[in-house]
C-alpha atoms as a PDB file:
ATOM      1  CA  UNK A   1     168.977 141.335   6.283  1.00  0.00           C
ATOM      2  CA  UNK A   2     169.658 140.164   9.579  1.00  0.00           C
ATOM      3  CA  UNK A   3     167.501 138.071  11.736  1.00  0.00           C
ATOM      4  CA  UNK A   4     166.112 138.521  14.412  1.00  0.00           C
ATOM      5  CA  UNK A   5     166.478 136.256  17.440  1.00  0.00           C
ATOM      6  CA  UNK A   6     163.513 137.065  18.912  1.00  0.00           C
ATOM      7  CA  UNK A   7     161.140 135.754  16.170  1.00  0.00           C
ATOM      8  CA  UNK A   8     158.914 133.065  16.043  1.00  0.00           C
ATOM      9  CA  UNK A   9     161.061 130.313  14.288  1.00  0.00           C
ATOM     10  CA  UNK A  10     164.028 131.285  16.431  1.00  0.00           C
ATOM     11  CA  UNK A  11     161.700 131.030  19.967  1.00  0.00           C
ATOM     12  CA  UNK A  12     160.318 127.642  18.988  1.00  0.00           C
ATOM     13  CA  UNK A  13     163.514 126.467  18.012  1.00  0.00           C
ATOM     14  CA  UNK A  14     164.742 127.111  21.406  1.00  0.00           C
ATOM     15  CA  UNK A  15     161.998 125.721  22.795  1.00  0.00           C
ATOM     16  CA  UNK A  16     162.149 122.428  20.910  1.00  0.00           C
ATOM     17  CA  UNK A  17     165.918 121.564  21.474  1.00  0.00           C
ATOM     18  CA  UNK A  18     167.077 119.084  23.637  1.00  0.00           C
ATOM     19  CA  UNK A  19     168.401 119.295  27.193  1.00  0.00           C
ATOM     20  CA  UNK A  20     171.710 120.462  27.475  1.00  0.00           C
ATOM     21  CA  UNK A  21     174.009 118.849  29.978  1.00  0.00           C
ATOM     22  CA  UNK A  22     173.606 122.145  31.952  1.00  0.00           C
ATOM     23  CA  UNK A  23     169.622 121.582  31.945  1.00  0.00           C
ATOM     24  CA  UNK A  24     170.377 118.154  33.621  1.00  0.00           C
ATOM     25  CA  UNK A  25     172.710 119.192  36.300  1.00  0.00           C
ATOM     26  CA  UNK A  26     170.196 121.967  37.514  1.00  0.00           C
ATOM     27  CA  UNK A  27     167.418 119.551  37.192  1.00  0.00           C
ATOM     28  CA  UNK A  28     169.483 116.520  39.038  1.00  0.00           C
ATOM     29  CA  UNK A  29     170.308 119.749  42.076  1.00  0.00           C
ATOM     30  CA  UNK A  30     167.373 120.774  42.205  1.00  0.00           C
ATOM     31  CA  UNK A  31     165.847 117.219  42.442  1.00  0.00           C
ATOM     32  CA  UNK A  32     168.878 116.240  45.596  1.00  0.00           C
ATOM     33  CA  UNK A  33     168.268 119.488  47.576  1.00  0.00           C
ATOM     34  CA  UNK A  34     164.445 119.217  47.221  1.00  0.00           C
ATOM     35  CA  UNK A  35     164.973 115.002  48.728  1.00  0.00           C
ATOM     36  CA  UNK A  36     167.841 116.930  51.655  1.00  0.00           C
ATOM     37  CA  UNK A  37     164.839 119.170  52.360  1.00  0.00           C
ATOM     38  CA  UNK A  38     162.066 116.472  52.515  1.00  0.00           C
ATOM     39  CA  UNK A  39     164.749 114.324  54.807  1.00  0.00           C
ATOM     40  CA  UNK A  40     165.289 117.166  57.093  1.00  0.00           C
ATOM     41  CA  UNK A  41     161.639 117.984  57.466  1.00  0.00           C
ATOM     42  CA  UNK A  42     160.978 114.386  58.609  1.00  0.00           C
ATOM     43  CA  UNK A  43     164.282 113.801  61.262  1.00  0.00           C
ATOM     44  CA  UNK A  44     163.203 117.724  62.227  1.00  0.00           C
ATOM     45  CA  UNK A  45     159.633 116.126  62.628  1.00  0.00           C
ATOM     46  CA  UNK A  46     161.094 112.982  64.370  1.00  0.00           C
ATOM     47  CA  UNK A  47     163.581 114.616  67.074  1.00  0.00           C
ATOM     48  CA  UNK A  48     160.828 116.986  68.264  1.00  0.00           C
ATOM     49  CA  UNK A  49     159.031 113.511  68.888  1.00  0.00           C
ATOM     50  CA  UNK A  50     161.889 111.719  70.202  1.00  0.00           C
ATOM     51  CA  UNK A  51     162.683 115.060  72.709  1.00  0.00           C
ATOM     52  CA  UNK A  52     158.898 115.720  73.765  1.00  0.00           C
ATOM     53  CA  UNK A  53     158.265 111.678  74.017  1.00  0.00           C
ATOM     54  CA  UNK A  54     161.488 111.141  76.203  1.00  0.00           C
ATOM     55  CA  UNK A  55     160.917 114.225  78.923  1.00  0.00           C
ATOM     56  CA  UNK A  56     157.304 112.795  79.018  1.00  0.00           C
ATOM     57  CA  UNK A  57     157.650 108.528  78.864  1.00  0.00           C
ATOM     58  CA  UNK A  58     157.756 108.933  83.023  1.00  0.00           C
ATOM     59  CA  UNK A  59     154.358 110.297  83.296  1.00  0.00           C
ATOM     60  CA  UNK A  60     153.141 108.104  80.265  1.00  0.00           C
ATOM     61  CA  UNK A  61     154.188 105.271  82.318  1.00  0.00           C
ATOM     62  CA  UNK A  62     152.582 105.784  85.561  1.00  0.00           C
ATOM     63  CA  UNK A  63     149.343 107.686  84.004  1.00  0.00           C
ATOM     64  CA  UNK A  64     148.798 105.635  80.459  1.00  0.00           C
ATOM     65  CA  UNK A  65     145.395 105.938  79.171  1.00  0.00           C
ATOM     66  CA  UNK A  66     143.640 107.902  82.518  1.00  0.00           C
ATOM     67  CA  UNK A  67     145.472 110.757  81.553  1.00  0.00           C
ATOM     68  CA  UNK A  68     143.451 111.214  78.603  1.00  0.00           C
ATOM     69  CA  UNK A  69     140.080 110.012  80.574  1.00  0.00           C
ATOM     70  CA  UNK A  70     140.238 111.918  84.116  1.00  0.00           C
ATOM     71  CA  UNK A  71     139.814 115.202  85.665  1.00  0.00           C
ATOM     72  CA  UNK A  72     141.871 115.884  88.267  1.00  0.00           C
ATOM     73  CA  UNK A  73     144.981 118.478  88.165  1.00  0.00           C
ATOM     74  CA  UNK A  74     146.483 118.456  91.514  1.00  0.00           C
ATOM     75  CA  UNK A  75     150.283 118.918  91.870  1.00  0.00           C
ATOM     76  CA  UNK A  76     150.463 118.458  95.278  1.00  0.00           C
ATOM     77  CA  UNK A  77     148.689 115.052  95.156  1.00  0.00           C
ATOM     78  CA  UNK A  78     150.577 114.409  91.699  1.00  0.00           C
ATOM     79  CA  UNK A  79     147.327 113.202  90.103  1.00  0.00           C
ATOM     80  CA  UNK A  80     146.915 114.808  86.355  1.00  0.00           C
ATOM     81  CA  UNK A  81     144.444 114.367  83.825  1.00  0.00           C
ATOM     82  CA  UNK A  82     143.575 116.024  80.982  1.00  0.00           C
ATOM     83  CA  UNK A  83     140.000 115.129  79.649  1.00  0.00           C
ATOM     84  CA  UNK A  84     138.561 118.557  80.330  1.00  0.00           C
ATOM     85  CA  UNK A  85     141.352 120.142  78.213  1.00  0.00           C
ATOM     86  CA  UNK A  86     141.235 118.030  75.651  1.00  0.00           C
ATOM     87  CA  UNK A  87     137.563 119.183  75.209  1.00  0.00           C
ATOM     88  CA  UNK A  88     138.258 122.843  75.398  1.00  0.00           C
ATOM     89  CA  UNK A  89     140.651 122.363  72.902  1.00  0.00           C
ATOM     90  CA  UNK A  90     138.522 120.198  70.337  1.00  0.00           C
ATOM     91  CA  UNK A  91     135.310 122.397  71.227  1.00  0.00           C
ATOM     92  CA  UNK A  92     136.998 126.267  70.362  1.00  0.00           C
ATOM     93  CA  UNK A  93     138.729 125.283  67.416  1.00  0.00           C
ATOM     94  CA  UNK A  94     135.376 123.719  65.891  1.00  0.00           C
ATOM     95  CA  UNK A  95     133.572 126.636  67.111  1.00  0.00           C
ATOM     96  CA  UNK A  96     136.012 129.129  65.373  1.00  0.00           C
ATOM     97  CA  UNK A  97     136.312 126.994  62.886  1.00  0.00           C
ATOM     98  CA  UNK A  98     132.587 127.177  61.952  1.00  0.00           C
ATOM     99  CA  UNK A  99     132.789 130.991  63.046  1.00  0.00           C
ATOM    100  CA  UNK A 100     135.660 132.018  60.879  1.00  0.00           C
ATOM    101  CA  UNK A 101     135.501 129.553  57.933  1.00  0.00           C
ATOM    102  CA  UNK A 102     131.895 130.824  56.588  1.00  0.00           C
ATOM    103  CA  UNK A 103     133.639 134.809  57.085  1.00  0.00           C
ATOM    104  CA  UNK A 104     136.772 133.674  55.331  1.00  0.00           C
ATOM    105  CA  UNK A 105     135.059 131.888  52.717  1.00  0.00           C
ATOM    106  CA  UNK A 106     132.362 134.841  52.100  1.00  0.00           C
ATOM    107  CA  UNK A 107     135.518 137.299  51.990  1.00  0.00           C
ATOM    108  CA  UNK A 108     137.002 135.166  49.509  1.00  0.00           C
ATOM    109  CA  UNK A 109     133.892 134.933  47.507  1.00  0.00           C
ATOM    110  CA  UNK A 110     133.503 138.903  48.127  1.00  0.00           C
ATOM    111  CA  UNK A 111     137.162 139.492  46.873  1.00  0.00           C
ATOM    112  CA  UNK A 112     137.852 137.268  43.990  1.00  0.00           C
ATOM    113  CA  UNK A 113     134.397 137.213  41.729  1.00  0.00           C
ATOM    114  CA  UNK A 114     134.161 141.216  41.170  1.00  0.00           C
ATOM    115  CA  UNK A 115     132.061 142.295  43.371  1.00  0.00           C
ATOM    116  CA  UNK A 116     134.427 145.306  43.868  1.00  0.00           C
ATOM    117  CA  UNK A 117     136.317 147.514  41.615  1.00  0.00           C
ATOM    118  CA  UNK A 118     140.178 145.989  41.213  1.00  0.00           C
ATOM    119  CA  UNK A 119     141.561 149.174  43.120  1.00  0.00           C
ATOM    120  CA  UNK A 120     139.255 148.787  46.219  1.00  0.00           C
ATOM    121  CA  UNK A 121     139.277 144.603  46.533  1.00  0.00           C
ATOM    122  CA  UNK A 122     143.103 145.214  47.054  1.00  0.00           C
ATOM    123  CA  UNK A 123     142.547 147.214  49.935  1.00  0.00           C
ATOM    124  CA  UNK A 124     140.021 145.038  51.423  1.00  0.00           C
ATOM    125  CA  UNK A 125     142.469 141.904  50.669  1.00  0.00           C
ATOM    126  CA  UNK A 126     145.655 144.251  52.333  1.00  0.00           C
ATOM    127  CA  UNK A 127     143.471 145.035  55.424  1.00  0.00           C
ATOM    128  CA  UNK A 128     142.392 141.233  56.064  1.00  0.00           C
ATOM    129  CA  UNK A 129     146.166 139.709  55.710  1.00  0.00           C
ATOM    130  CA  UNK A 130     147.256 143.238  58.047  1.00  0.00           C
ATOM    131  CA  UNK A 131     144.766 140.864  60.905  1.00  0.00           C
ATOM    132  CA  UNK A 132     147.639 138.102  60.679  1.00  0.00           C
ATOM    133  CA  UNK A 133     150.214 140.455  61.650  1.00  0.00           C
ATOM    134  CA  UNK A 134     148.633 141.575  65.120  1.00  0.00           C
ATOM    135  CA  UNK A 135     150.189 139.690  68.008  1.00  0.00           C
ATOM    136  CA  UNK A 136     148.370 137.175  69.741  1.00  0.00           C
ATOM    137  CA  UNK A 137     148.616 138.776  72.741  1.00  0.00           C
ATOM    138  CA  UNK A 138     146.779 141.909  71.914  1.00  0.00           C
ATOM    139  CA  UNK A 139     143.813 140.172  70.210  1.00  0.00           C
ATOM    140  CA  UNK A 140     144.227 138.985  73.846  1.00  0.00           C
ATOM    141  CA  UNK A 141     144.096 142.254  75.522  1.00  0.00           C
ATOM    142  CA  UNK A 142     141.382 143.459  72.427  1.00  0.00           C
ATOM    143  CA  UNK A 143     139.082 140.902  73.816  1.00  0.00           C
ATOM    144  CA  UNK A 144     139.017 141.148  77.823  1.00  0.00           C
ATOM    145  CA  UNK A 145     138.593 144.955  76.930  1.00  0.00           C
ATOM    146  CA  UNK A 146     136.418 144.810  73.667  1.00  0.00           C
ATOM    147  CA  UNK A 147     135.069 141.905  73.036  1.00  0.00           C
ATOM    148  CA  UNK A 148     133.972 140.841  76.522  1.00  0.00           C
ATOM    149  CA  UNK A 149     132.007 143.817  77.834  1.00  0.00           C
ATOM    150  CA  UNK A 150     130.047 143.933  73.582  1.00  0.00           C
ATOM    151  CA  UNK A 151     128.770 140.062  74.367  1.00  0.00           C
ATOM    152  CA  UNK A 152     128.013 140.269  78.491  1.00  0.00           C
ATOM    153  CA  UNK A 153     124.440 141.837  78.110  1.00  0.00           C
ATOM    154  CA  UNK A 154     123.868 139.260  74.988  1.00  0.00           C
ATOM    155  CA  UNK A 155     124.939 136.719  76.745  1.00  0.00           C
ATOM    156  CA  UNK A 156     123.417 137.250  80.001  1.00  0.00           C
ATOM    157  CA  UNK A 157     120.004 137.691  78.130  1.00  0.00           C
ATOM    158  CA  UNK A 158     120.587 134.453  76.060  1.00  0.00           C
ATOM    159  CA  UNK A 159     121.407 132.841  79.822  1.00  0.00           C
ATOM    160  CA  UNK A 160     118.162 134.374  80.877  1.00  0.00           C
ATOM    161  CA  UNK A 161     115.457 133.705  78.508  1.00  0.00           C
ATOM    162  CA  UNK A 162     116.770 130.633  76.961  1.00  0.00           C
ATOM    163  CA  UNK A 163     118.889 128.754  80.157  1.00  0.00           C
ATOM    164  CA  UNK A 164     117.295 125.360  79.310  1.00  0.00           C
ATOM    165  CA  UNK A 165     119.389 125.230  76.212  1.00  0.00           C
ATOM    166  CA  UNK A 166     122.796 123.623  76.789  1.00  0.00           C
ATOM    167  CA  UNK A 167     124.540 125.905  74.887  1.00  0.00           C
ATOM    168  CA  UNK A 168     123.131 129.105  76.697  1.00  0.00           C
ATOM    169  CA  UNK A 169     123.035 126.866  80.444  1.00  0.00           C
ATOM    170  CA  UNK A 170     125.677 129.582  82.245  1.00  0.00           C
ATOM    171  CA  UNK A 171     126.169 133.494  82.413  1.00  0.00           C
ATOM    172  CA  UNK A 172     129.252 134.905  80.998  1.00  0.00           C
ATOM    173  CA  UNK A 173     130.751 136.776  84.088  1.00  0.00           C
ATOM    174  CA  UNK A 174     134.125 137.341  82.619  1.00  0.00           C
ATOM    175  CA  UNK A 175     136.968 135.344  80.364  1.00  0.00           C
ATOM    176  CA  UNK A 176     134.915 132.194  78.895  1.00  0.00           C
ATOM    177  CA  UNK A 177     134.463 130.189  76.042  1.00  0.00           C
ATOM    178  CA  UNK A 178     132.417 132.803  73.598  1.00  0.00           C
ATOM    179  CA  UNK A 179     134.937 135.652  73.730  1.00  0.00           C
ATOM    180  CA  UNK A 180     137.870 133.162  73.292  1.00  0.00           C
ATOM    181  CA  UNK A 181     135.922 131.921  70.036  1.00  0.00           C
ATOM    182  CA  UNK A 182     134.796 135.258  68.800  1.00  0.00           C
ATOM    183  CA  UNK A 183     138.640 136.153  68.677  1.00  0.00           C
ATOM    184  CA  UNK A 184     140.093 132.605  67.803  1.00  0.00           C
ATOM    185  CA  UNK A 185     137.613 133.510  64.829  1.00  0.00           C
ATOM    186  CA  UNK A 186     139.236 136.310  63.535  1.00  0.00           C
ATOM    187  CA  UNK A 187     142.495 135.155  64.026  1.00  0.00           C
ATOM    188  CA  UNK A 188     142.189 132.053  61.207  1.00  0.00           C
ATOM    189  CA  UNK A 189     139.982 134.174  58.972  1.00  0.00           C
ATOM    190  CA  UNK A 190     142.911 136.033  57.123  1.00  0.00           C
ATOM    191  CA  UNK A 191     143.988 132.550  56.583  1.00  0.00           C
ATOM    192  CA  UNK A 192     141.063 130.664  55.257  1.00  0.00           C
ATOM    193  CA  UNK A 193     140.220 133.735  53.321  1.00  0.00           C
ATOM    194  CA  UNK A 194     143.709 133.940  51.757  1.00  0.00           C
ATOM    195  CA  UNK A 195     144.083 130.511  50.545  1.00  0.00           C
ATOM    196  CA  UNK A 196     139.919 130.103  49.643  1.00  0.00           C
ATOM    197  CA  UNK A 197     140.595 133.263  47.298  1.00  0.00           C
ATOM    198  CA  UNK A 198     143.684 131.902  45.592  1.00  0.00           C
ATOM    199  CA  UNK A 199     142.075 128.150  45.024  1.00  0.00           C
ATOM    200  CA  UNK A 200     138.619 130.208  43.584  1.00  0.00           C
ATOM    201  CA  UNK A 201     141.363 132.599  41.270  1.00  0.00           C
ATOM    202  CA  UNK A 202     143.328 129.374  40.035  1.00  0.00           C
ATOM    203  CA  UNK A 203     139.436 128.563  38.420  1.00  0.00           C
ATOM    204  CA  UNK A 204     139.285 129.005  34.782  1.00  0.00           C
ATOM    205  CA  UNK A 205     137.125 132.283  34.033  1.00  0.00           C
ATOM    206  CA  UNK A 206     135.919 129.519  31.096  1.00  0.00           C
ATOM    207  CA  UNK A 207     134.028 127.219  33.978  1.00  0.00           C
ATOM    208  CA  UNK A 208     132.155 130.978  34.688  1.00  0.00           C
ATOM    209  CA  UNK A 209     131.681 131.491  31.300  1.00  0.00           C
ATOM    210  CA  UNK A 210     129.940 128.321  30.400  1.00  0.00           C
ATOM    211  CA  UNK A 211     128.201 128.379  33.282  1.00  0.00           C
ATOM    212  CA  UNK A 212     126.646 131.575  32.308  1.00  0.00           C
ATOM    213  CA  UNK A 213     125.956 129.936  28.758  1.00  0.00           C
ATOM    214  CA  UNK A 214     124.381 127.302  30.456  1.00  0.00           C
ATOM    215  CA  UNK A 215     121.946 129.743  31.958  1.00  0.00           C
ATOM    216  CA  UNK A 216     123.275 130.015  35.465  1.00  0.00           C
ATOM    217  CA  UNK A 217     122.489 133.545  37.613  1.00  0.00           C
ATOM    218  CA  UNK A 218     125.789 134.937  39.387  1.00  0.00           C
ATOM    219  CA  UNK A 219     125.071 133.135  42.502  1.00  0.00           C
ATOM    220  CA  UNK A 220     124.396 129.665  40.613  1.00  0.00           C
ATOM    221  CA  UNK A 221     128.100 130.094  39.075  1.00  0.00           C
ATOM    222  CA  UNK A 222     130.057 130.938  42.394  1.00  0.00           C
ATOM    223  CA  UNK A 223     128.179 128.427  44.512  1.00  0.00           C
ATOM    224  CA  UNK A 224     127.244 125.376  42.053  1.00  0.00           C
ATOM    225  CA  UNK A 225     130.285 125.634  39.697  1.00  0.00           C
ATOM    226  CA  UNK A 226     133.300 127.965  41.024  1.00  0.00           C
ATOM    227  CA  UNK A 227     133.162 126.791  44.660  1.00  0.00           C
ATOM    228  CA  UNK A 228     132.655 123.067  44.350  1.00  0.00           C
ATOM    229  CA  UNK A 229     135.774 123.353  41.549  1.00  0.00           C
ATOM    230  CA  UNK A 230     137.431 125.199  44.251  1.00  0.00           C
ATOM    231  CA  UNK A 231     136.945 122.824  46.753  1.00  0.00           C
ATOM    232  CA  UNK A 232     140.086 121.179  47.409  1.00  0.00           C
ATOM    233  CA  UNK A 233     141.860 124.861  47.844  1.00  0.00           C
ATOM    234  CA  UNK A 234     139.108 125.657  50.122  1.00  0.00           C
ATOM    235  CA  UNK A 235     139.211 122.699  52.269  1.00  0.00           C
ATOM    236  CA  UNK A 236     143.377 122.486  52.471  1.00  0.00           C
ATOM    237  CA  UNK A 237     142.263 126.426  53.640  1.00  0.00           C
ATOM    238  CA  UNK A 238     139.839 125.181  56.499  1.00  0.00           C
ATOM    239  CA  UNK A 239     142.484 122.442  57.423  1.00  0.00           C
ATOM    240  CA  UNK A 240     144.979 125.021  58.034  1.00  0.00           C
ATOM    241  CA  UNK A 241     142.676 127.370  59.934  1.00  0.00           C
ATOM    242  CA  UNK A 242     141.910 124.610  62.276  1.00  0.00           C
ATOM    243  CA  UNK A 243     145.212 123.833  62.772  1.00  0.00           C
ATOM    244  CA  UNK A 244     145.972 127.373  63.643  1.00  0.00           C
ATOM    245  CA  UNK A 245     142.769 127.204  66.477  1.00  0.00           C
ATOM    246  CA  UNK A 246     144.505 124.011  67.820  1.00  0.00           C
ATOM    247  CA  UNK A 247     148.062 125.684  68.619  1.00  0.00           C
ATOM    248  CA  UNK A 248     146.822 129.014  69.547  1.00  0.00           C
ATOM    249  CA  UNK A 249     148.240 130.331  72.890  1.00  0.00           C
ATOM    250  CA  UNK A 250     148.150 133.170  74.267  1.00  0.00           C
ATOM    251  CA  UNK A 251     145.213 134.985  73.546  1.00  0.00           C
ATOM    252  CA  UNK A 252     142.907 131.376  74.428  1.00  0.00           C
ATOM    253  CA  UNK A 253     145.019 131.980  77.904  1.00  0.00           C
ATOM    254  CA  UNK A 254     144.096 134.859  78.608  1.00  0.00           C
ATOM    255  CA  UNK A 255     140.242 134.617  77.606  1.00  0.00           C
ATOM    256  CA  UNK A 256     138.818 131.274  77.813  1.00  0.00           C
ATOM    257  CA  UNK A 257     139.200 131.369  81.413  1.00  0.00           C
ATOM    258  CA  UNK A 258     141.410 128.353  82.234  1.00  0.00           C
ATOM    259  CA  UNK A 259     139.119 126.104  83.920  1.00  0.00           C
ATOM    260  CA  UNK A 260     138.753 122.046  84.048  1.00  0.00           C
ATOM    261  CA  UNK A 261     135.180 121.951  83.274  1.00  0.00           C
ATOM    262  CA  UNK A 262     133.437 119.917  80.207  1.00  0.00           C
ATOM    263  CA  UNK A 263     130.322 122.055  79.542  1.00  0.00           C
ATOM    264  CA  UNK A 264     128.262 122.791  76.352  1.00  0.00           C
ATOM    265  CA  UNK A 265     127.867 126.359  77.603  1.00  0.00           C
ATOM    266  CA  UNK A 266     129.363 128.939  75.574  1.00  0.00           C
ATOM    267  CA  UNK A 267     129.763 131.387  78.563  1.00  0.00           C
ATOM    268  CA  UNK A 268     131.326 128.843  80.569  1.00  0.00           C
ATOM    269  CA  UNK A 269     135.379 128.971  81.174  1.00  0.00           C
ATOM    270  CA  UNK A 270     137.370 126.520  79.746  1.00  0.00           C
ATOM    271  CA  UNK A 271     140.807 125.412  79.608  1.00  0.00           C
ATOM    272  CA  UNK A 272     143.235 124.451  75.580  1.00  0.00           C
ATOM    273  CA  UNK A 273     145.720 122.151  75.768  1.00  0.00           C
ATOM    274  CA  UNK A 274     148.041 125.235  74.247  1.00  0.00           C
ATOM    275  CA  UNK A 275     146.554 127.296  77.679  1.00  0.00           C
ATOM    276  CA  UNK A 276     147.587 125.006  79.894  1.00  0.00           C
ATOM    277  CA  UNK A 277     151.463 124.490  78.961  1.00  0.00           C
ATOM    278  CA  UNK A 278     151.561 128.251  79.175  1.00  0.00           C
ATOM    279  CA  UNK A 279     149.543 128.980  81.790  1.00  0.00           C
ATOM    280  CA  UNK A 280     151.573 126.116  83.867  1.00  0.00           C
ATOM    281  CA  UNK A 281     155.408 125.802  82.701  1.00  0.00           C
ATOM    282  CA  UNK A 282     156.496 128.881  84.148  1.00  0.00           C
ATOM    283  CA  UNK A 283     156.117 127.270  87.843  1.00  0.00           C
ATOM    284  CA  UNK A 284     156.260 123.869  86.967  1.00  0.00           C
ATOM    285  CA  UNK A 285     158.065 120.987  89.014  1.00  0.00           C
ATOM    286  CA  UNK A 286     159.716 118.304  87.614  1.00  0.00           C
ATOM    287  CA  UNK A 287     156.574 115.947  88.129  1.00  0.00           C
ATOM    288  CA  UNK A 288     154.433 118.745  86.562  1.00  0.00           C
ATOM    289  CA  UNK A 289     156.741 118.935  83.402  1.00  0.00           C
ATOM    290  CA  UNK A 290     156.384 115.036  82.617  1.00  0.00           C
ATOM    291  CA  UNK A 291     152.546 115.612  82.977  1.00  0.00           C
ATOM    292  CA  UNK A 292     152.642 119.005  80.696  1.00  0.00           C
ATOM    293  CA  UNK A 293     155.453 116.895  78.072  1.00  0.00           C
ATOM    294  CA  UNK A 294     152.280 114.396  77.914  1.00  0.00           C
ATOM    295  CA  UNK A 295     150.158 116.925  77.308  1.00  0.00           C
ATOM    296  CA  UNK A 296     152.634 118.779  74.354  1.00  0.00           C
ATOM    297  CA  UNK A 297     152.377 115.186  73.033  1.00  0.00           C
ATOM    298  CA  UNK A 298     148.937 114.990  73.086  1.00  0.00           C
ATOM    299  CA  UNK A 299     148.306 118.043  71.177  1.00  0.00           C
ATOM    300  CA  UNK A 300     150.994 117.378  68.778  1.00  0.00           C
ATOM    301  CA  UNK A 301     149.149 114.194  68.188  1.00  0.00           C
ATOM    302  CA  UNK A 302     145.537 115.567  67.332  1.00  0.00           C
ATOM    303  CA  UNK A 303     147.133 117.981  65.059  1.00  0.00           C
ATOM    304  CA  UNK A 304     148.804 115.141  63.349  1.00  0.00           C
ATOM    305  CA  UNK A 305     145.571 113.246  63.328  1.00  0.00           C
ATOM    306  CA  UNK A 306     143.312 116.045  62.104  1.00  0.00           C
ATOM    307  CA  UNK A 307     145.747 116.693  59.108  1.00  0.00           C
ATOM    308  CA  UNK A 308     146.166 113.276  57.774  1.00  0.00           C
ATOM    309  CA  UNK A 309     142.205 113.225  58.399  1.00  0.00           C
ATOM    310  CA  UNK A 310     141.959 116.558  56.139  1.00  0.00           C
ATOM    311  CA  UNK A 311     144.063 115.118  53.452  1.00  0.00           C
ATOM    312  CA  UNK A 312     142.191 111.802  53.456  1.00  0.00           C
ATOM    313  CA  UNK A 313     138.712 113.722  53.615  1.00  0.00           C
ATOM    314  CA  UNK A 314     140.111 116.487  50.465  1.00  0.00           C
ATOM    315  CA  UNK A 315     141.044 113.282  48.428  1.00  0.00           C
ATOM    316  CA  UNK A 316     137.516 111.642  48.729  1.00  0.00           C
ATOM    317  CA  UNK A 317     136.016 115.076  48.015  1.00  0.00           C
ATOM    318  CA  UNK A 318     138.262 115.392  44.901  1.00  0.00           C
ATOM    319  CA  UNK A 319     137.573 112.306  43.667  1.00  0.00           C
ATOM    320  CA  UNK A 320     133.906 112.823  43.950  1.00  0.00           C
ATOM    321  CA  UNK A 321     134.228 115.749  42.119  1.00  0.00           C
ATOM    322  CA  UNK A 322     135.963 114.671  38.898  1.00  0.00           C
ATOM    323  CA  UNK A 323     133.758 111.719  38.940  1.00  0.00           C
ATOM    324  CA  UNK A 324     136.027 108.875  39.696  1.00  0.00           C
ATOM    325  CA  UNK A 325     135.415 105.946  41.782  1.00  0.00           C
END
């Protein structure tokens, strides 16, 4: 009788046998051209530095730190500063941040813990990755002509009846901060919804299941059990969506209203570091370019700083979780 190579003894046996000299050479190629690719990444990561820090050194050298601290953006005069930008940038992204990581997250909940039959959750899940497929520039146009004229009466009212507040200090007569946000919003929720789904799939149904021997209602499970075991997928998600809000150009250009002011106001124009370089390149000088390289260094900076941050920040949070010290 002859046997069968696809039976038990014959699987593990192929399973237990050494490495062949083959296996090694893959594993040894695989290894160099995963190190080439790591070295790339980094002199990739290092010439865009060297490039963006050489055209702007000139304007680091006669501005240093009051670029960062002042106001003032006159070419004429050649005085630059960026402190209002800087703000605008910071104070969207946290906005859509907040805005568009509780949607994303709820999606992903929504999505991933059956809430919906299989057939109709992957519609819902093709519709919401469709949103990170639409151009930037017509969420831009979507919002001057959508999302503008919906929130004038709101705000307006809010500006109204509640003006004392900071936050509601300003009408909203056209482009400003809360349309920019609304839309910034929806542009990072496919991705915070994407990855927060994935991390809360790669849970064990198991950690469900014992949580519903341990007595747990459906909501205790997903928000005491499957989302804090989720958490480092989730936050790596919310990492990435602000890093999206930081670098986001065109449709922040075109409703945020481009305007040095440091408000609190959410009607109030404001002005991204991403904005301003293209809002201002096209006509730029050669004195204007070193102040808009120092700006393109800037923002490559805080995105720098507010990854290593979320990495530091995700391995406290994991560590907290499993227990460790």
């Amino acid at each position: 009788m002859a046997s069968n190579p696809f039976s038990a003894a014959a699987v593990a046996g192929a399973i237990t046998q050494p490495p062949t000299g083959r296996d090694y050479l893959v594993d040894r190629s695989f290894r160099s051209l995963a190190l080439v690719g790591a070295v790339l990444i980094i002199a990739l990561m290092a010439y865009i530095l060297y490039e963006i820090g050489g055209q702007a050194w000139p304007a680091i050298s006669k501005y240093h730190i009051d670029f960062l601290t002042t106001s003032a953006w006159n070419v004429q005069d050649g005085v630059f500063g960026i402190l209002p930008v800087i703000w605008g940038t910071l104070y969207s992204s946290l906005l859509a941040l907040l805005i568009g990581g509780f949607f994303g997250l709820t999606v992903a909940i929504f999505l991933s813990q059956d809430f919906l039959p299989p057939r109709l959750a992957f519609v819902f899940r093709t519709i919401i990755e469709m949103l990170a497929a639409i151009p930037s520039v017509v969420f831009g146009l979507w919002g001057i002509f959508v999302v503008i004229p919906a929130i004038r009466p709101v705000a307006n009212w809010l500006h109204e009846s509640f003006g004392w507040i900071p936050f509601f200090s300003t009408s909203l007569s056209g482009p400003g901060l809360a349309p920019a946000t609304i839309v910034l919003a929806i542009m990072i929720l496919p991705t915070v919804a994407a990855i927060s789904q994935d991390a809360l799939n790669l849970v064990p149904y198991r950690t469900k299941e014992a949580a519903y021997g341990m007595g747990a209602t459906r909501w205790e499970a997903i928000l005491k059990v499957m989302v804090p075991t989720a958490a480092g997928g989730i936050f790596s998600a919310m990492v990435l969506g602000f890093g999206r809000a930081l670098g986001e150009t065109m449709a922040l250009a075109m409703l945020i209203g481009n305007s040095n002011t440091i408000s609190l106001s959410l009607f109030s124009p404001a002005k991204t570091l991403a904005s301003l370089l293209a809002s201002n390149f096209p006509e730029a000088g050669p004195i204007e370019v070193e102040a808009l390289m120092y700006a393109a260094l800037v923002l490559l900076l805080i995105t720098l700083i507010v990854n290593i941050a979320g990495i530091g920040i995700l391995q406290v949070t994991q560590r907290r979780i499993s227990g460790k010290s």
